[in-house]
N, C-alpha and C. Protein backbone atom coordinates (compact mmCIF):
# COMPACT_ATOMS: atom_id res chain seq x y z
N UNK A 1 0.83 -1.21 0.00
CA UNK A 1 0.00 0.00 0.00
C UNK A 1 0.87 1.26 0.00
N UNK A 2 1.63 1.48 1.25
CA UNK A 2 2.75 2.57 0.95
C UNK A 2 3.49 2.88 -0.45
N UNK A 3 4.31 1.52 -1.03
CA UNK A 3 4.62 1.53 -2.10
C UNK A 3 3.99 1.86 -3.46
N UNK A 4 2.81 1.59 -3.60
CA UNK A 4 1.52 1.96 -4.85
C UNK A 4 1.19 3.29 -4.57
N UNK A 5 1.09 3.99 -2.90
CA UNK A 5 0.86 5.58 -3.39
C UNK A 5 2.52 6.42 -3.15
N UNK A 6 3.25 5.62 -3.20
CA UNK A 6 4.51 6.75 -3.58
C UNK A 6 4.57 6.50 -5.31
N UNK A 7 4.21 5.37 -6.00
CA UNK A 7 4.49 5.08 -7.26
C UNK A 7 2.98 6.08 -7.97
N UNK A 8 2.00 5.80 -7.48
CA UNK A 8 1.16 7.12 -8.08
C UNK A 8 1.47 8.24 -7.87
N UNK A 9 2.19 9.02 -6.55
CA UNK A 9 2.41 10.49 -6.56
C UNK A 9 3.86 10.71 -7.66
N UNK A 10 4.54 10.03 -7.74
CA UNK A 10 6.25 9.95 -8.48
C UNK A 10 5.36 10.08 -9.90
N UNK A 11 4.46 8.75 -10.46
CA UNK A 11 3.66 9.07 -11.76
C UNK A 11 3.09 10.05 -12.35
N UNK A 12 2.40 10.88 -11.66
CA UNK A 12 2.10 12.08 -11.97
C UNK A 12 3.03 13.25 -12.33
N UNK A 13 4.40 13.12 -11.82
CA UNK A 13 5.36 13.71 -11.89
C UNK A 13 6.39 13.64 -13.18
N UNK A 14 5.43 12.57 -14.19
CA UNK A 14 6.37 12.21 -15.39
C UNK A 14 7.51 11.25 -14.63
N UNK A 15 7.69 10.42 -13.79
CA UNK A 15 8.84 9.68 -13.04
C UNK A 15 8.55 8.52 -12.90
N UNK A 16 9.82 7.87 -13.72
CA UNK A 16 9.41 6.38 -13.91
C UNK A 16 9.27 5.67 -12.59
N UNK A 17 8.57 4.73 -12.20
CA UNK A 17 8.59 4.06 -10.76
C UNK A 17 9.25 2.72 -10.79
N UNK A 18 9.94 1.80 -10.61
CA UNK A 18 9.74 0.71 -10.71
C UNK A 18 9.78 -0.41 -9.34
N UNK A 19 9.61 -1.32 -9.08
CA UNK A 19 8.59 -1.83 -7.93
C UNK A 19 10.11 -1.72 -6.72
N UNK A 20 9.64 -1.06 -5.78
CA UNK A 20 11.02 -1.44 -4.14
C UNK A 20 10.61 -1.99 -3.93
N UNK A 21 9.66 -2.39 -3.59
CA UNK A 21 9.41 -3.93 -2.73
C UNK A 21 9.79 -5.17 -3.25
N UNK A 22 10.08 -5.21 -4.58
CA UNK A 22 10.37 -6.38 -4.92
C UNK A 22 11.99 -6.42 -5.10
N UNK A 23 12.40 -5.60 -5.27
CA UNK A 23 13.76 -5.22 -5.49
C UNK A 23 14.89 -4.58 -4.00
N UNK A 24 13.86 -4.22 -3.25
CA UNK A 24 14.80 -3.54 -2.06
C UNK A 24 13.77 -4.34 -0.84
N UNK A 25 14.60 -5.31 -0.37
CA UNK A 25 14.11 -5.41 1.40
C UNK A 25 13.34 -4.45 2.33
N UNK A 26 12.08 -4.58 2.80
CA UNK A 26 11.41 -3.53 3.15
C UNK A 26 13.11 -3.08 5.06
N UNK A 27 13.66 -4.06 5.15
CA UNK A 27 14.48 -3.89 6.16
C UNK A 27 15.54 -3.19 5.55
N UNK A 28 15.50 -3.85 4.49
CA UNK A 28 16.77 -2.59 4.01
C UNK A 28 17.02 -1.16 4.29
N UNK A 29 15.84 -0.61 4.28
CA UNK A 29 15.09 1.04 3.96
C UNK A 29 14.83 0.97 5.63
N UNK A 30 15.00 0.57 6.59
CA UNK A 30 14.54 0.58 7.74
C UNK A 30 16.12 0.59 8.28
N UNK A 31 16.45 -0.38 8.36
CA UNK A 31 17.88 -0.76 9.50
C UNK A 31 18.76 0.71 9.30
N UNK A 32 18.73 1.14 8.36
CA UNK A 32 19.87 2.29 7.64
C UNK A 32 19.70 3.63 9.22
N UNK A 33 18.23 3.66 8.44
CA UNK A 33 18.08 4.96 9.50
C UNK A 33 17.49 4.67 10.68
N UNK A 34 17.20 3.13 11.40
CA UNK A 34 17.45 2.97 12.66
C UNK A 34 18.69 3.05 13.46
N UNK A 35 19.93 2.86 12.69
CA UNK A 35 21.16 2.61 13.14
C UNK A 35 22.10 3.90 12.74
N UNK A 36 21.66 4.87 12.59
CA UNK A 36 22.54 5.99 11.76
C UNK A 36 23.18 6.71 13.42
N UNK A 37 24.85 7.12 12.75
CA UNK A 37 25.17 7.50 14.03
C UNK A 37 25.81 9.26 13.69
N UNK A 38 25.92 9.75 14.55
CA UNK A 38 26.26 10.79 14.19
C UNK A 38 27.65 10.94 13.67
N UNK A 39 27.94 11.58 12.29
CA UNK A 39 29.18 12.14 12.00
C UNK A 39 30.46 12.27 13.06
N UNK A 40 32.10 11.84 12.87
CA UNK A 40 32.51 12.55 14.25
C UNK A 40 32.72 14.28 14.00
N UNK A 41 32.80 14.71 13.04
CA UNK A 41 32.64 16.10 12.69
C UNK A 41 31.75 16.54 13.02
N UNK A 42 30.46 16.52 13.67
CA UNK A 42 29.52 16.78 14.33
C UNK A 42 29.55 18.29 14.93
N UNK A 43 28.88 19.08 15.03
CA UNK A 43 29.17 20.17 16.03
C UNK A 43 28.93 19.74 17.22
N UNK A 44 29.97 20.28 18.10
CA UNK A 44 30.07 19.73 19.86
C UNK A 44 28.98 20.66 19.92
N UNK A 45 28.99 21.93 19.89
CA UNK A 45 27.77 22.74 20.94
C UNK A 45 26.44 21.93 21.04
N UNK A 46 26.43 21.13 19.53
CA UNK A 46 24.76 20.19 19.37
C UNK A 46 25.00 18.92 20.43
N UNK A 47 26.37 18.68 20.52
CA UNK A 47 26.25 17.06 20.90
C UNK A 47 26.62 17.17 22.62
N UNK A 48 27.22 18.65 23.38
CA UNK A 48 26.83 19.37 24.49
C UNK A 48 25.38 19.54 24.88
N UNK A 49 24.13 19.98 23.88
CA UNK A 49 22.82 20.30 24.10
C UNK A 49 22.32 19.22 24.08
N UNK A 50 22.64 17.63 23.32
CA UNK A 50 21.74 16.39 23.35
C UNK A 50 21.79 16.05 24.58
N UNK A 51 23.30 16.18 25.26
CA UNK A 51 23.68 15.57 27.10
C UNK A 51 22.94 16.22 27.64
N UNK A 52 22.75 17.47 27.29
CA UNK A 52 22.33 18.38 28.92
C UNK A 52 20.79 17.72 28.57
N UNK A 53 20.04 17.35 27.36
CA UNK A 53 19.05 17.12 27.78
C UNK A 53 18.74 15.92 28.23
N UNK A 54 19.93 15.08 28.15
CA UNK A 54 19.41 13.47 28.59
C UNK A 54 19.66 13.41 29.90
N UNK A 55 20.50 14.68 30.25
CA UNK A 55 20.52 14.15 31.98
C UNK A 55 19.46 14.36 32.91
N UNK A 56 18.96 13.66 33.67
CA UNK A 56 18.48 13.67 34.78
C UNK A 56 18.20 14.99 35.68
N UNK A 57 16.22 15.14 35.38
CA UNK A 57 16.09 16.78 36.24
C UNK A 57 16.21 16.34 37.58
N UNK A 58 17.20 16.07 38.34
CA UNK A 58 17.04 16.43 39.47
C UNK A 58 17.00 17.69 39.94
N UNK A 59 16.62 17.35 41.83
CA UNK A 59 16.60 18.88 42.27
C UNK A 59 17.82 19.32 42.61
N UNK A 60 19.46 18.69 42.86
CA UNK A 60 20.23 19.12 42.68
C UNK A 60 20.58 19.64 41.18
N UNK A 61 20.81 19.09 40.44
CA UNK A 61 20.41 19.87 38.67
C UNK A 61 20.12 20.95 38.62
N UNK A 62 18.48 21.38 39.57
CA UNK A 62 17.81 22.35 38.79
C UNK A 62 18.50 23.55 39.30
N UNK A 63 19.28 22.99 40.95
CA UNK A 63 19.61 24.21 41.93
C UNK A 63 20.10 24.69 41.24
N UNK A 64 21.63 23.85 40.74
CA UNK A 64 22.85 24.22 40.17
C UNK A 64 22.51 25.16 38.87
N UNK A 65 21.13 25.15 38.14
CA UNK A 65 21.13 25.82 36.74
C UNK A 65 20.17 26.78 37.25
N UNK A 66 19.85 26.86 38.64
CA UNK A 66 19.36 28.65 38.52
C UNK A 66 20.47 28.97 39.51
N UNK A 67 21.15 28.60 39.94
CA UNK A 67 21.95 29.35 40.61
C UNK A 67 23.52 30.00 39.22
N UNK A 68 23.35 28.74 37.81
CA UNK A 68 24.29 29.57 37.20
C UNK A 68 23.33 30.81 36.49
N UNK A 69 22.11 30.92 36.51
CA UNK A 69 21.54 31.92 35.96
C UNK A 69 21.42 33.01 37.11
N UNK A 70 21.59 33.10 38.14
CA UNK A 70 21.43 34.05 38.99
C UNK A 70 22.91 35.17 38.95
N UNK A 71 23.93 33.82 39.18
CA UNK A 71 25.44 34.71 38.54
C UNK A 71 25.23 35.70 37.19
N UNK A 72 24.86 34.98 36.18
CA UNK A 72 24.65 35.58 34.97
C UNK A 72 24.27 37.15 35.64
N UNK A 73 22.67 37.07 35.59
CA UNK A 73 22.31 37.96 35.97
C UNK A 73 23.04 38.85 37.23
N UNK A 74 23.62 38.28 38.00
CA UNK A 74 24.08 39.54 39.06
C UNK A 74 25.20 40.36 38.13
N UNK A 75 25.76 39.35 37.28
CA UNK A 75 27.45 39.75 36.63
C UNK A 75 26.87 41.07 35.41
N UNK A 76 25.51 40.71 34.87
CA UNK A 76 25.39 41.36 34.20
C UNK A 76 25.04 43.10 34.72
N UNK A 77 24.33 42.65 35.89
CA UNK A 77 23.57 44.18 36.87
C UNK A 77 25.13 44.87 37.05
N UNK A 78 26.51 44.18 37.70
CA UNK A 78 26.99 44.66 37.96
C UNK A 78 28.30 45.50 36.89
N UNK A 79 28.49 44.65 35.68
CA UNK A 79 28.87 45.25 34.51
C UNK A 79 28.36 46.32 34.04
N UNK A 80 26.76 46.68 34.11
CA UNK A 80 26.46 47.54 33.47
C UNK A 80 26.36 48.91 34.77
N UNK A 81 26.18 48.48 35.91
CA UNK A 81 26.12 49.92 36.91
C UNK A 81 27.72 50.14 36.96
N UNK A 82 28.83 49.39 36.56
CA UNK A 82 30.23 49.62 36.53
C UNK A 82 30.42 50.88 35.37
N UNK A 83 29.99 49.95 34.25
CA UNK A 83 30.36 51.43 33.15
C UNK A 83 29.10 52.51 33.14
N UNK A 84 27.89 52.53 34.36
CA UNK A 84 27.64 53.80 33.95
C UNK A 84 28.07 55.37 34.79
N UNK A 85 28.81 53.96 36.25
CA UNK A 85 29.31 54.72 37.38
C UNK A 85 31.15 55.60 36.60
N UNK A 86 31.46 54.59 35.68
CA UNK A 86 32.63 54.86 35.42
C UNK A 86 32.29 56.49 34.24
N UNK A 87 31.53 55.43 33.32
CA UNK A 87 30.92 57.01 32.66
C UNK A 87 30.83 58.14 33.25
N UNK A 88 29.89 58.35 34.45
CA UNK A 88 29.54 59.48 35.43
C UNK A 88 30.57 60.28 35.41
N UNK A 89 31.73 59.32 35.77
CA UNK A 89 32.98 60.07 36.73
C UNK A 89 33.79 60.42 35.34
N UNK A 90 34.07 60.10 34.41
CA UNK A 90 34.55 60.91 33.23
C UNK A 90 33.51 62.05 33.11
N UNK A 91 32.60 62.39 32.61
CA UNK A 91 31.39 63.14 32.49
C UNK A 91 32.04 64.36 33.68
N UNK A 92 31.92 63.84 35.19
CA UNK A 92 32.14 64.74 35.88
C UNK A 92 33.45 65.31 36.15
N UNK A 93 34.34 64.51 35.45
CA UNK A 93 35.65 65.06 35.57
C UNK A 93 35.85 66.04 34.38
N UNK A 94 35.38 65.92 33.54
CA UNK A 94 35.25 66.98 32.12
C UNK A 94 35.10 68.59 32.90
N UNK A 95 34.10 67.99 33.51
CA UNK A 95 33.10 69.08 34.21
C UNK A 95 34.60 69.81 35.30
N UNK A 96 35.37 69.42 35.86
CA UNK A 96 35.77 69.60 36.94
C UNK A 96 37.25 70.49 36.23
N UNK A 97 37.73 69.93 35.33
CA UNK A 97 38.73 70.49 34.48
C UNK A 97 38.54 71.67 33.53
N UNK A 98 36.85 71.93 33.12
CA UNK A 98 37.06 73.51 32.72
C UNK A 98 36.51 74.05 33.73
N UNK A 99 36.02 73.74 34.89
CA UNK A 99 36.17 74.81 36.18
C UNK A 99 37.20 75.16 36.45
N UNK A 100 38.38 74.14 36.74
CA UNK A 100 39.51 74.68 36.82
C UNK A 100 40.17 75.17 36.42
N UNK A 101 40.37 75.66 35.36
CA UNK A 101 40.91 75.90 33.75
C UNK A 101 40.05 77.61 34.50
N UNK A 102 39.07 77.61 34.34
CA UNK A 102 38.53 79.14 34.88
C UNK A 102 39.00 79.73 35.85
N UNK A 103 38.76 78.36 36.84
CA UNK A 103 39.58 79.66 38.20
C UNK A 103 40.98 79.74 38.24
N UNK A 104 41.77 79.39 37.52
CA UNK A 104 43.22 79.06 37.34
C UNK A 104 43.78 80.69 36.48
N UNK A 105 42.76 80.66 35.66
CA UNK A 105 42.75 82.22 34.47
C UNK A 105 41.98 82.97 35.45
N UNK A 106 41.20 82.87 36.49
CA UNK A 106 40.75 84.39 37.04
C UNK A 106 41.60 84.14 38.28
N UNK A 107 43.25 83.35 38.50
CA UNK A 107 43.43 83.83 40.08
C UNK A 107 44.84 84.17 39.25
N UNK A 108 45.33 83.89 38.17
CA UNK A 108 46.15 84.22 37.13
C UNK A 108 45.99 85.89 37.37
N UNK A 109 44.91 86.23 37.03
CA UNK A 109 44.73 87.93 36.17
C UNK A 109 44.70 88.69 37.55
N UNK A 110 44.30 88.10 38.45
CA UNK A 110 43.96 88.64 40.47
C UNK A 110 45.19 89.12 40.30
N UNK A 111 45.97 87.86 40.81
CA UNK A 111 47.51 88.04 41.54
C UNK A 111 48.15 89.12 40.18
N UNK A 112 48.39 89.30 39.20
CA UNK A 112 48.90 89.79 38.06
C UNK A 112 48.50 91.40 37.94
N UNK A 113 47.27 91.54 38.98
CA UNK A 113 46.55 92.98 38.79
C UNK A 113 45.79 92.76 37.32
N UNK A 114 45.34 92.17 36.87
CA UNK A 114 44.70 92.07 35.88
C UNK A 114 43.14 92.18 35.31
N UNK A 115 42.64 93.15 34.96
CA UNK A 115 41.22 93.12 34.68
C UNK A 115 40.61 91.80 34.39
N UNK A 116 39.31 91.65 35.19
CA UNK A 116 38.63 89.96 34.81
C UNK A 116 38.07 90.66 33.74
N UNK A 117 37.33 89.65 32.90
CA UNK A 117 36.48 89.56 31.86
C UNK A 117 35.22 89.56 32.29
N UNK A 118 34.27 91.01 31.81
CA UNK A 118 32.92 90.45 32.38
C UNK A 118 32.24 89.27 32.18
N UNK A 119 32.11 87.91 31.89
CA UNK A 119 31.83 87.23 31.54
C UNK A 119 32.23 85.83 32.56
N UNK A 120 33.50 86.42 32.94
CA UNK A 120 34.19 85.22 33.24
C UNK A 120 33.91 84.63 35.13
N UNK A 121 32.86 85.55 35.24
CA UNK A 121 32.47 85.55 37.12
C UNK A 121 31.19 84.15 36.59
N UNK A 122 30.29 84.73 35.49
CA UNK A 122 29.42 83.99 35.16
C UNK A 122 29.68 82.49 34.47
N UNK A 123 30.54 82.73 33.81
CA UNK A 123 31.11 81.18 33.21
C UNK A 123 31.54 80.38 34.47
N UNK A 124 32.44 80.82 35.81
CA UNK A 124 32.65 80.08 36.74
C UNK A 124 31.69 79.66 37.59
N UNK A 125 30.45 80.14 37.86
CA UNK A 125 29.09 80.27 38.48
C UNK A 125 28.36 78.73 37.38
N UNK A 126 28.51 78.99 36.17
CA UNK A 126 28.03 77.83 35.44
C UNK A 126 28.55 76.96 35.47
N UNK A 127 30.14 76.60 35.45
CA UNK A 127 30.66 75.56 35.69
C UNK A 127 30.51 74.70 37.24
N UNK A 128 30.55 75.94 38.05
CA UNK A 128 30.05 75.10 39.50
C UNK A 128 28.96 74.64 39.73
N UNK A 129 27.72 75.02 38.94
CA UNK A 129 26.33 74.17 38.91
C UNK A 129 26.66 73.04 37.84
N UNK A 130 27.64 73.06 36.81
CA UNK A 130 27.20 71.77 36.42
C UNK A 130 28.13 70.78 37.08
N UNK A 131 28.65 71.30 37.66
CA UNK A 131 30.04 70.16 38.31
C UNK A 131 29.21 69.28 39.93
N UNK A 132 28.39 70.64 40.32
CA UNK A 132 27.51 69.91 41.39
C UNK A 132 25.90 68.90 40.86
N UNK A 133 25.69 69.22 39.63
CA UNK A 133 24.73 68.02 39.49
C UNK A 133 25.53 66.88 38.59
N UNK A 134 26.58 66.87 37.85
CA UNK A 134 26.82 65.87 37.87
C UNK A 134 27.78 65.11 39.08
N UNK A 135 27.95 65.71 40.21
CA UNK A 135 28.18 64.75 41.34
C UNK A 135 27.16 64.34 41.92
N UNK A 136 26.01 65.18 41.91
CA UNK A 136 25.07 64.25 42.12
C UNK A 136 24.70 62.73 41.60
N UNK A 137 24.94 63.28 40.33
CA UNK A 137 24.49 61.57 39.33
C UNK A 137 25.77 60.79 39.58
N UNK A 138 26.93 61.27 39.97
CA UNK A 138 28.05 59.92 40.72
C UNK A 138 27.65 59.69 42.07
N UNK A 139 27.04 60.14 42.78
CA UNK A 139 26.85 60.24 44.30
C UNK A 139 26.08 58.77 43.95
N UNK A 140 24.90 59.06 43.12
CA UNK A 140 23.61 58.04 43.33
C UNK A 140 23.97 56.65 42.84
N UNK A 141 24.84 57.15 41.98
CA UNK A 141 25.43 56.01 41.46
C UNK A 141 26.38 54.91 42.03
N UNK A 142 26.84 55.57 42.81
CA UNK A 142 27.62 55.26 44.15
C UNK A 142 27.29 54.34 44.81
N UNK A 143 26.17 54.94 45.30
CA UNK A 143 24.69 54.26 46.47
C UNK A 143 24.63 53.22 45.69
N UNK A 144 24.00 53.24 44.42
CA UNK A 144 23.73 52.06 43.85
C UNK A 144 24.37 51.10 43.80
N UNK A 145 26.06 51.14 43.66
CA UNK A 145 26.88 50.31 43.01
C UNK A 145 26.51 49.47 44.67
N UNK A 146 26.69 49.82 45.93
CA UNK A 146 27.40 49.56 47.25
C UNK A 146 25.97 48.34 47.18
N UNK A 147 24.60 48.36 46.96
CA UNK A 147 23.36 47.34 46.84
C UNK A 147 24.29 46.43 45.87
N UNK A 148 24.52 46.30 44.60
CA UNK A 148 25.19 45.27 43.86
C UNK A 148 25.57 44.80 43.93
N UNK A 149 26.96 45.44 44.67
CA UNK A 149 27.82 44.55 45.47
C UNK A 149 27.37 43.71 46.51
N UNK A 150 26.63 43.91 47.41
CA UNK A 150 25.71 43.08 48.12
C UNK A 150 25.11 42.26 47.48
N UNK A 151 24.71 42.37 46.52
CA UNK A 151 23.65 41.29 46.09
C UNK A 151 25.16 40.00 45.30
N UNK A 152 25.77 41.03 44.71
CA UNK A 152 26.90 39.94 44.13
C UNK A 152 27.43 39.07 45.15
N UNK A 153 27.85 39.76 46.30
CA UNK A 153 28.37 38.98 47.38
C UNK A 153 27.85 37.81 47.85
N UNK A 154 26.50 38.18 47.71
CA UNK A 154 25.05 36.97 48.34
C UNK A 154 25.17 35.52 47.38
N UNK A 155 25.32 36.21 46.29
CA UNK A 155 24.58 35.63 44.63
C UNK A 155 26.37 34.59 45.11
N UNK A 156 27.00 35.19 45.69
CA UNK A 156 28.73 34.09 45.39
C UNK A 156 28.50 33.39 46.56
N UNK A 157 27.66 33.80 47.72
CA UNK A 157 27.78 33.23 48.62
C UNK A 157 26.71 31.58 48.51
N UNK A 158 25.39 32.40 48.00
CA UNK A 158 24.94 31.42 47.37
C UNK A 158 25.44 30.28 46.60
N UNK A 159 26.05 30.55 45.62
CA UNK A 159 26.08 29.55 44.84
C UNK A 159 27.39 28.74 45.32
N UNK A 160 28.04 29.31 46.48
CA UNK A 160 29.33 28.35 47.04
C UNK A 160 28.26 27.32 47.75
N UNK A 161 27.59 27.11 48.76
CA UNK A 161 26.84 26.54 49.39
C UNK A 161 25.54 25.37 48.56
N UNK A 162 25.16 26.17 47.37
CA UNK A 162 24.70 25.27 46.66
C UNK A 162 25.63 23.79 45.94
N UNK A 163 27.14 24.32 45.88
CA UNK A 163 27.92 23.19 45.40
C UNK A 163 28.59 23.62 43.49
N UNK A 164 28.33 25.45 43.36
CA UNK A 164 28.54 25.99 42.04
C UNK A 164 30.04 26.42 42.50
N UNK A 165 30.99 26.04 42.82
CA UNK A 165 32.03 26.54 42.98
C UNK A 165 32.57 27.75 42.14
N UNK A 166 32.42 26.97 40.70
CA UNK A 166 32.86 27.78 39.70
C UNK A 166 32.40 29.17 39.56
N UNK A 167 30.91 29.31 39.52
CA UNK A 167 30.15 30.32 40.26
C UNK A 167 30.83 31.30 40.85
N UNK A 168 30.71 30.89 41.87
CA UNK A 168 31.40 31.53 43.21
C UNK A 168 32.58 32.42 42.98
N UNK A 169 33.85 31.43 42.32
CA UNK A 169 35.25 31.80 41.72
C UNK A 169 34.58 33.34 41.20
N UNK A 170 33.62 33.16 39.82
CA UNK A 170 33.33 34.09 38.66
C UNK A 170 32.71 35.31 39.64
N UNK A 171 32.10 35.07 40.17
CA UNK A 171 31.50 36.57 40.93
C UNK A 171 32.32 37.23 41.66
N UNK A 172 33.56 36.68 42.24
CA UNK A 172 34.46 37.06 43.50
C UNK A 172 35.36 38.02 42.13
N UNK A 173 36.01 37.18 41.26
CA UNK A 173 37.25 37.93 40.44
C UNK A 173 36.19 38.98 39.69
N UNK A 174 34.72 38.83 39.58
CA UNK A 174 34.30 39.72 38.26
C UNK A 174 34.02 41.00 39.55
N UNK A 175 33.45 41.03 40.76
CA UNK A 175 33.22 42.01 41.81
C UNK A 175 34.82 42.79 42.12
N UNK A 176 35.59 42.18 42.43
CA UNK A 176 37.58 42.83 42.77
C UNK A 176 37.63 43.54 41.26
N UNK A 177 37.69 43.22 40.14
CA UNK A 177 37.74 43.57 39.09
C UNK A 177 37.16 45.23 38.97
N UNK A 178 35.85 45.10 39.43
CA UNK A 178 34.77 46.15 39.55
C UNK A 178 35.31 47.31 40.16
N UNK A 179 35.80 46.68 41.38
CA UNK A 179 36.05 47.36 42.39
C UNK A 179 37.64 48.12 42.36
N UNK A 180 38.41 47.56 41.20
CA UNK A 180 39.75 48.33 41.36
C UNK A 180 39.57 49.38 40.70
N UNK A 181 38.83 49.07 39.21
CA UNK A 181 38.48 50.12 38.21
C UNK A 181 37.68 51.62 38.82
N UNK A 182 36.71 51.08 39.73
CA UNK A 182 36.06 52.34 40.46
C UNK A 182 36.83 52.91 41.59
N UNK A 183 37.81 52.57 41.78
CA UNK A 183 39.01 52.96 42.91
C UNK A 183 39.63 53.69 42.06
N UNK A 184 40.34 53.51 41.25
CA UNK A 184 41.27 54.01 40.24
C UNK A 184 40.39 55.09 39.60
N UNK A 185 39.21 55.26 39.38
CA UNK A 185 38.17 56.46 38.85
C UNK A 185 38.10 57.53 39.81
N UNK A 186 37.84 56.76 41.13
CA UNK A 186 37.60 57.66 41.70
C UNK A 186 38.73 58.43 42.67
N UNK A 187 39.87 57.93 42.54
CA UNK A 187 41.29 58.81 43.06
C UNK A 187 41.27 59.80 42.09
N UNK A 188 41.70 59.66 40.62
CA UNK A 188 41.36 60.35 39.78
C UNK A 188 40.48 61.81 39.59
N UNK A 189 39.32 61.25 40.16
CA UNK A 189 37.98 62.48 40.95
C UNK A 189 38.57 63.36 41.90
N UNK A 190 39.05 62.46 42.83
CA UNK A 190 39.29 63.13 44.02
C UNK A 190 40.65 63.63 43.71
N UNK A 191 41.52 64.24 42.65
CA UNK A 191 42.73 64.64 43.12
C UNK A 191 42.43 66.05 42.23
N UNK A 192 41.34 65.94 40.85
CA UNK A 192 40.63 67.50 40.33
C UNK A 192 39.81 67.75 41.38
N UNK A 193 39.26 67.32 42.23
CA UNK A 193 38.24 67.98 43.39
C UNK A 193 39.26 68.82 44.36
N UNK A 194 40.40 68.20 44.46
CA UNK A 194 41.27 68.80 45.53
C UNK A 194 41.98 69.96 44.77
N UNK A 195 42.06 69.90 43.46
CA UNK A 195 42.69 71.13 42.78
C UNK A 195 42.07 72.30 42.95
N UNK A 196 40.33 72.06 42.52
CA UNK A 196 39.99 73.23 41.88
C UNK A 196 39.33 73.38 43.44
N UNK A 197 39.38 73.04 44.63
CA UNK A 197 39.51 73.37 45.67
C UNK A 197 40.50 74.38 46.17
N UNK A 198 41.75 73.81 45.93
CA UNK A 198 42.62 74.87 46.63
C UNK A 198 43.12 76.32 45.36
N UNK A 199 42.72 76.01 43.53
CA UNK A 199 42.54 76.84 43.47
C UNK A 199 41.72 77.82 43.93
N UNK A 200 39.98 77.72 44.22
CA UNK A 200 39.18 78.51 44.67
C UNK A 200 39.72 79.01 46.05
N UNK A 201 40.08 78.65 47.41
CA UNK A 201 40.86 79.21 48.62
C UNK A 201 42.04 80.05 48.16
N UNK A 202 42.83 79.58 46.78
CA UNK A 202 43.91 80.67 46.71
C UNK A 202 43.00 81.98 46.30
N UNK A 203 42.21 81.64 45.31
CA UNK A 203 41.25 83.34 44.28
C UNK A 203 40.98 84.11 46.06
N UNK A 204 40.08 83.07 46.56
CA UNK A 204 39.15 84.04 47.86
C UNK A 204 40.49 85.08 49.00
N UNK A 205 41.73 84.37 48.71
CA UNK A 205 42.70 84.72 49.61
C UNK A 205 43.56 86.01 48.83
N UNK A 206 43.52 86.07 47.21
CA UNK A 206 44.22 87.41 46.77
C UNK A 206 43.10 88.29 46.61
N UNK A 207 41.70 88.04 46.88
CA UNK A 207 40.86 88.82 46.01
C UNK A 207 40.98 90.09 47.74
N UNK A 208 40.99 89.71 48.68
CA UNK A 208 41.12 91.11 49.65
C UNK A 208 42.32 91.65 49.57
N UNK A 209 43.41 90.97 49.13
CA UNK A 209 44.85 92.34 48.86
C UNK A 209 44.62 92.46 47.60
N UNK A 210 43.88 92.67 46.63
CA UNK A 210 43.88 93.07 45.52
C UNK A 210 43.15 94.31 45.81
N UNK A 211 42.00 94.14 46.81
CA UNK A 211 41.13 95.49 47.05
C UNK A 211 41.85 96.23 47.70
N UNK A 212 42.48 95.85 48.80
CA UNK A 212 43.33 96.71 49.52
C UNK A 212 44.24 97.37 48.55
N UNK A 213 44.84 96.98 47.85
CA UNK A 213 45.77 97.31 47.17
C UNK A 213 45.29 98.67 46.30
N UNK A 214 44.11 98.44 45.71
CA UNK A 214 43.66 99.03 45.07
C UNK A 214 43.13 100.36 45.99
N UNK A 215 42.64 100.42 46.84
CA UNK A 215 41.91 101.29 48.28
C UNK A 215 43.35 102.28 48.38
N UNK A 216 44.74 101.68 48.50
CA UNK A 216 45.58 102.11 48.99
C UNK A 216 46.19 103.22 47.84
């Protein structure tokens, strides 16, 4: 029966048929592709995905595969609040270097007896509002990073106790990692914060013998 409607659909097709059943072992056409084995050229990632599905759901199993998805996810929260904390602090260091660059040229022209630029009281007034909201957006960012780290800490602590070692390893080196880069950003911060600090105490300290001077 099989054989008579593959030989009518092939007929219609102008295609000569002539009889398999009498000519080919119906086992013939069977054993081939009961017994077919995979290529050894095979792609591993496929012949990795056939194992993971033949193994056994246990509930150790399932721990171990949300606890590697929980790493994922913490590694990923903490990669991305890394470069936007790191961003911030470039952003605000931009900010911090043409303030200084200003008060550096108005304690320049002070000490020198030098006429300021009308302009140039107001350009320093603008640079100090934008230098204080973008420390704001590093401040918060800050806050934020210090929760992540907590949760990363948890997420390593977790998955040591579940029996994810490897886990564990990946969150500890990817968190130190985190943490040198935002050290190293933020010395960086803090050594233009201390500049355009003690430039501003030098301006406030010539600007009364400049008046005096001038009075006299």
């Amino acid at each position: 029966m099989f054989f008579s409607r593959i030989s009518t659909i092939l007929g219609k097709k102008n295609v000569t048929f002539f009889n398999v059943k009498r000519c080919l072992p119906l086992y013939a056409l069977i054993v081939p592709i009961a017994h077919c084995k995979l290529p050894k050229e095979y792609d591993e990632k496929e012949r990795k995905r056939i194992e993971h599905f033949d193994r056994p759901q246990t509930h150790e199993y399932l721990i171990h595969q949300a606890c590697h998805a929980s790493v994922n996810s913490a590694s990923e929260l903490l990669m991305q609040t890394t470069f936007a904390l790191l961003d911030a602090g470039q952003e605000y260091r931009k900010a911090l270097s043409h303030m200084r660059s200003l008060l550096n040229d108005s304690l320049q022209r002070t000490i020198n007896g030098l006429a300021q630029p009308d302009d140039l009281e107001d350009m320093i007034l603008e640079a100090r509002s934008t230098t204080e909201e973008l420390k704001k957006s590093v401040m918060n960012l800050q806050s934020l990073m210090k929760y992540v780290e907590n949760l990363v800490e948890i997420t390593a602590e977790t998955a040591f106790i579940a029996g994810t070692e490897y886990g564990c390893n990946t969150m500890s080196d990817r968190l130190h990692s985190a943490q040198r880069e935002i050290t190293e950003d933020s010395r960086k911060t803090t050594d233009l914060e201390r500049e355009c600090l003690r430039l501003h105490a030098e301006l406030i300290s010539y600007s009364p013998q400049q008046t005096n001077s001038k009075e006299e």
